[in-house]
C-alpha atoms as a PDB file:
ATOM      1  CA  UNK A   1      42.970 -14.955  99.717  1.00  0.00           C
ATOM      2  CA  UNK A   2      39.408 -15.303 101.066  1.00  0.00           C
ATOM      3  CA  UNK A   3      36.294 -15.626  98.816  1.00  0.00           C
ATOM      4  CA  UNK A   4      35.568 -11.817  98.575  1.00  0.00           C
ATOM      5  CA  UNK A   5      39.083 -10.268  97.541  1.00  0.00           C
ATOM      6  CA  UNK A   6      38.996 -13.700  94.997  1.00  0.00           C
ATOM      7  CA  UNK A   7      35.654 -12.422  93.633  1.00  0.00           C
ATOM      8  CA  UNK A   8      36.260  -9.241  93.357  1.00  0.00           C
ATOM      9  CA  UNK A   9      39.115  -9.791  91.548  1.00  0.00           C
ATOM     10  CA  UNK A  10      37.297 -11.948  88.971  1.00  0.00           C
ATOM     11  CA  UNK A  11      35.451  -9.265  88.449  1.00  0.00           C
ATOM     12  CA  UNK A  12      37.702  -6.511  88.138  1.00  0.00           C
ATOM     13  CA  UNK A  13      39.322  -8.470  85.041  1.00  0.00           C
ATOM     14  CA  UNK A  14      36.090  -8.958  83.532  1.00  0.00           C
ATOM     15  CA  UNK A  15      35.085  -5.386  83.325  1.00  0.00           C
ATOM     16  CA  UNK A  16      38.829  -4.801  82.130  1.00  0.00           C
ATOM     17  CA  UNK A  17      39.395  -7.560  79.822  1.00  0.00           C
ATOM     18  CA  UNK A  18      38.517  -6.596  75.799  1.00  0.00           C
ATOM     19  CA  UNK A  19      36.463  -9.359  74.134  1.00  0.00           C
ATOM     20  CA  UNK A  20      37.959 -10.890  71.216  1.00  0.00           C
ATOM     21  CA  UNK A  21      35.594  -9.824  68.341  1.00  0.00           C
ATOM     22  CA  UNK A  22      35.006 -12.681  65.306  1.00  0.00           C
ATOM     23  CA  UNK A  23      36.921 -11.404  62.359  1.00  0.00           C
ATOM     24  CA  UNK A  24      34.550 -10.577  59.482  1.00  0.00           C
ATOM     25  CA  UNK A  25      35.154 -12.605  55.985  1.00  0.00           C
ATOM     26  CA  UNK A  26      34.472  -9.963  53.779  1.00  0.00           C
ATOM     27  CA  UNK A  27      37.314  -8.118  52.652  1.00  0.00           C
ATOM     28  CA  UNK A  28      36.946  -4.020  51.156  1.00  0.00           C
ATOM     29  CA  UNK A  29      38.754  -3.389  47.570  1.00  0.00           C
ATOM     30  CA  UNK A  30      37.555  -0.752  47.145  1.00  0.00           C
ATOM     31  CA  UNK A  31      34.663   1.471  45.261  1.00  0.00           C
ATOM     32  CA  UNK A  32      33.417   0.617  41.266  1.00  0.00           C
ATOM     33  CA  UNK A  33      33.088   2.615  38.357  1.00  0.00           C
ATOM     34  CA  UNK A  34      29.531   2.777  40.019  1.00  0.00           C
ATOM     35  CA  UNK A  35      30.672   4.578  43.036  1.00  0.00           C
ATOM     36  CA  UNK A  36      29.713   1.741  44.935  1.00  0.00           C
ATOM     37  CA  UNK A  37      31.693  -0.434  47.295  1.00  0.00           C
ATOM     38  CA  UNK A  38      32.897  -3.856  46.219  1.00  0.00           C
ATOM     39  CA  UNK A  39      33.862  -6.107  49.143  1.00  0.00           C
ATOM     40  CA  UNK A  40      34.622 -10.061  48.656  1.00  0.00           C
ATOM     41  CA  UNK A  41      33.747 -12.702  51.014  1.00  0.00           C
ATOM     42  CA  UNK A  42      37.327 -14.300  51.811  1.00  0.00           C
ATOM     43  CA  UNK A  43      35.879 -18.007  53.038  1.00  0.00           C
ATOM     44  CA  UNK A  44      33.921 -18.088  50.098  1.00  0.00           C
ATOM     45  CA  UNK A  45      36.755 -19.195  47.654  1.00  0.00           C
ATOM     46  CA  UNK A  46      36.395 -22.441  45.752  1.00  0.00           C
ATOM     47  CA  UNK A  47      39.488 -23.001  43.590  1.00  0.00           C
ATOM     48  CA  UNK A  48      37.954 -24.999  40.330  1.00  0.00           C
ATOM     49  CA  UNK A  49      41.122 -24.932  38.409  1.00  0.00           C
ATOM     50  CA  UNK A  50      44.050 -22.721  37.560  1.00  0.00           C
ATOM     51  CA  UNK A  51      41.394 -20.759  35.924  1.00  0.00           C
ATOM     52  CA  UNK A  52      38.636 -21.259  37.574  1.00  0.00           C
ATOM     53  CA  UNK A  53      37.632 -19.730  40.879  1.00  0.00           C
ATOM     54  CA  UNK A  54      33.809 -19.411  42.799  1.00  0.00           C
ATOM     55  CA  UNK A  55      33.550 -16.438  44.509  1.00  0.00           C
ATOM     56  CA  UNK A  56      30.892 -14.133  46.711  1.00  0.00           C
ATOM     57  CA  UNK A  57      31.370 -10.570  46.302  1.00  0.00           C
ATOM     58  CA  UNK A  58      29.380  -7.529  47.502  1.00  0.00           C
ATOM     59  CA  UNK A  59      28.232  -4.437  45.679  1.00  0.00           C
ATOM     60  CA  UNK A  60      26.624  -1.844  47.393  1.00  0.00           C
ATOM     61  CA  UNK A  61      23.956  -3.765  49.091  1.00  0.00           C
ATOM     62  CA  UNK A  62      23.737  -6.740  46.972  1.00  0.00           C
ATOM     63  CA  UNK A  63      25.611  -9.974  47.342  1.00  0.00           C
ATOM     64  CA  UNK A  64      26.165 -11.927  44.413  1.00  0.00           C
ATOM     65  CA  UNK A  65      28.034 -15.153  43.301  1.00  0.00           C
ATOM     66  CA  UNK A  66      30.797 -14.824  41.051  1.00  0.00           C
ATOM     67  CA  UNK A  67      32.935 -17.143  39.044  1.00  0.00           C
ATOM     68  CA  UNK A  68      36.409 -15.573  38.016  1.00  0.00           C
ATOM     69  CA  UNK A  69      38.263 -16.232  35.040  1.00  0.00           C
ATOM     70  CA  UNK A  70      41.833 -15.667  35.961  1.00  0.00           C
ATOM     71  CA  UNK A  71      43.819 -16.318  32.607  1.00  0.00           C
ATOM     72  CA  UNK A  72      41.075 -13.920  31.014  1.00  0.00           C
ATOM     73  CA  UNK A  73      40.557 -11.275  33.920  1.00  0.00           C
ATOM     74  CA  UNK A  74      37.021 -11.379  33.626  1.00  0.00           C
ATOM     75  CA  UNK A  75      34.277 -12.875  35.946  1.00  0.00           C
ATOM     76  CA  UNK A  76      30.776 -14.175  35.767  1.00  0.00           C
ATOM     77  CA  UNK A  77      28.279 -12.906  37.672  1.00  0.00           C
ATOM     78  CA  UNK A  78      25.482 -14.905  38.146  1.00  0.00           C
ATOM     79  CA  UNK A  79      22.327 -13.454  36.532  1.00  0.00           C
ATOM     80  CA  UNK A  80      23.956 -10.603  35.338  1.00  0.00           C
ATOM     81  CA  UNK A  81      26.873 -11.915  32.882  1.00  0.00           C
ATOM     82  CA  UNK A  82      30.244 -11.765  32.250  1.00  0.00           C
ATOM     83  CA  UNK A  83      32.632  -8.848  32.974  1.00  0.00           C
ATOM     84  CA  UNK A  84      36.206  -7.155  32.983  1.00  0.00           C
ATOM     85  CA  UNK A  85      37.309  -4.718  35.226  1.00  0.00           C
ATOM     86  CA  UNK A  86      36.800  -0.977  34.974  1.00  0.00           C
ATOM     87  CA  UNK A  87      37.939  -0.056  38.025  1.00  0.00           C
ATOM     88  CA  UNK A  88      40.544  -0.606  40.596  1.00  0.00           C
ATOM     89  CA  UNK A  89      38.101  -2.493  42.863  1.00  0.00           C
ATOM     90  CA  UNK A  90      37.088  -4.610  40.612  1.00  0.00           C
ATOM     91  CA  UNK A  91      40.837  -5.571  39.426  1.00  0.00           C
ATOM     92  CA  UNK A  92      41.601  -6.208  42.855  1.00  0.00           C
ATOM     93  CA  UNK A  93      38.413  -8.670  43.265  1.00  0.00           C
ATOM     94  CA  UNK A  94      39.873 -10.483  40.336  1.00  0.00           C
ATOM     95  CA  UNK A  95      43.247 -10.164  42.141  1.00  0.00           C
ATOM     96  CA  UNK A  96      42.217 -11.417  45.115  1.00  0.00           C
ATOM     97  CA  UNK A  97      39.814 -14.590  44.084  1.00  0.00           C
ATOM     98  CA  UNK A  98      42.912 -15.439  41.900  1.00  0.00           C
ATOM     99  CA  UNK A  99      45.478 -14.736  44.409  1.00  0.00           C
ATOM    100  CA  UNK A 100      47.181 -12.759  41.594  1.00  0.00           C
ATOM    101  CA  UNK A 101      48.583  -9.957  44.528  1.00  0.00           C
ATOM    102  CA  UNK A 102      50.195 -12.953  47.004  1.00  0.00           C
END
């Protein structure tokens, strides 16, 4: 094969290859009582304790650090207080920081 066919073919499976796009951490539950979506960032889990787990989550625009109370099914949000869930979203954020659905 000479230097031009080898080239060319180089280039023929660049233009054909598809690029292998990052997978993004956050993960969708779903939309809030608030209409809003509620996604969670999945490398953000620190397990404190059986009970205990630090979490990011996103609602709507704003991302905010969490800290979820699995025995009680409530989390902390930080500067905002302490919740339960009112929706399905927001069960399955508690779900998924505690890894209640695996």
């Amino acid at each position: 094969m000479n230097v031009k066919h080898f080239l060319s073919a180089i280039a023929a499976t660049a233009l054909t290859s598809t690029p292998v796009l990052a997978q993004s951490p956050w993960i969708y539950m779903g939309q809030a009582s608030t209409g809003e979506s509620i996604y969670v960032n999945s490398r953000s889990l620190v397990y404190r304790g059986r009970n205990h787990v630090d979490f990011v989550y996103q609602i709507g625009n704003e991302v905010i650090e969490g800290i979820a109370y699995c025995e009680e099914n409530r989390w902390y949000a930080q500067g905002y207080g302490t919740y339960s869930p009112t929706s399905q979203a927001t069960q399955s954020m508690i779900n998924f920081a505690c890894r209640a659905d695996l």
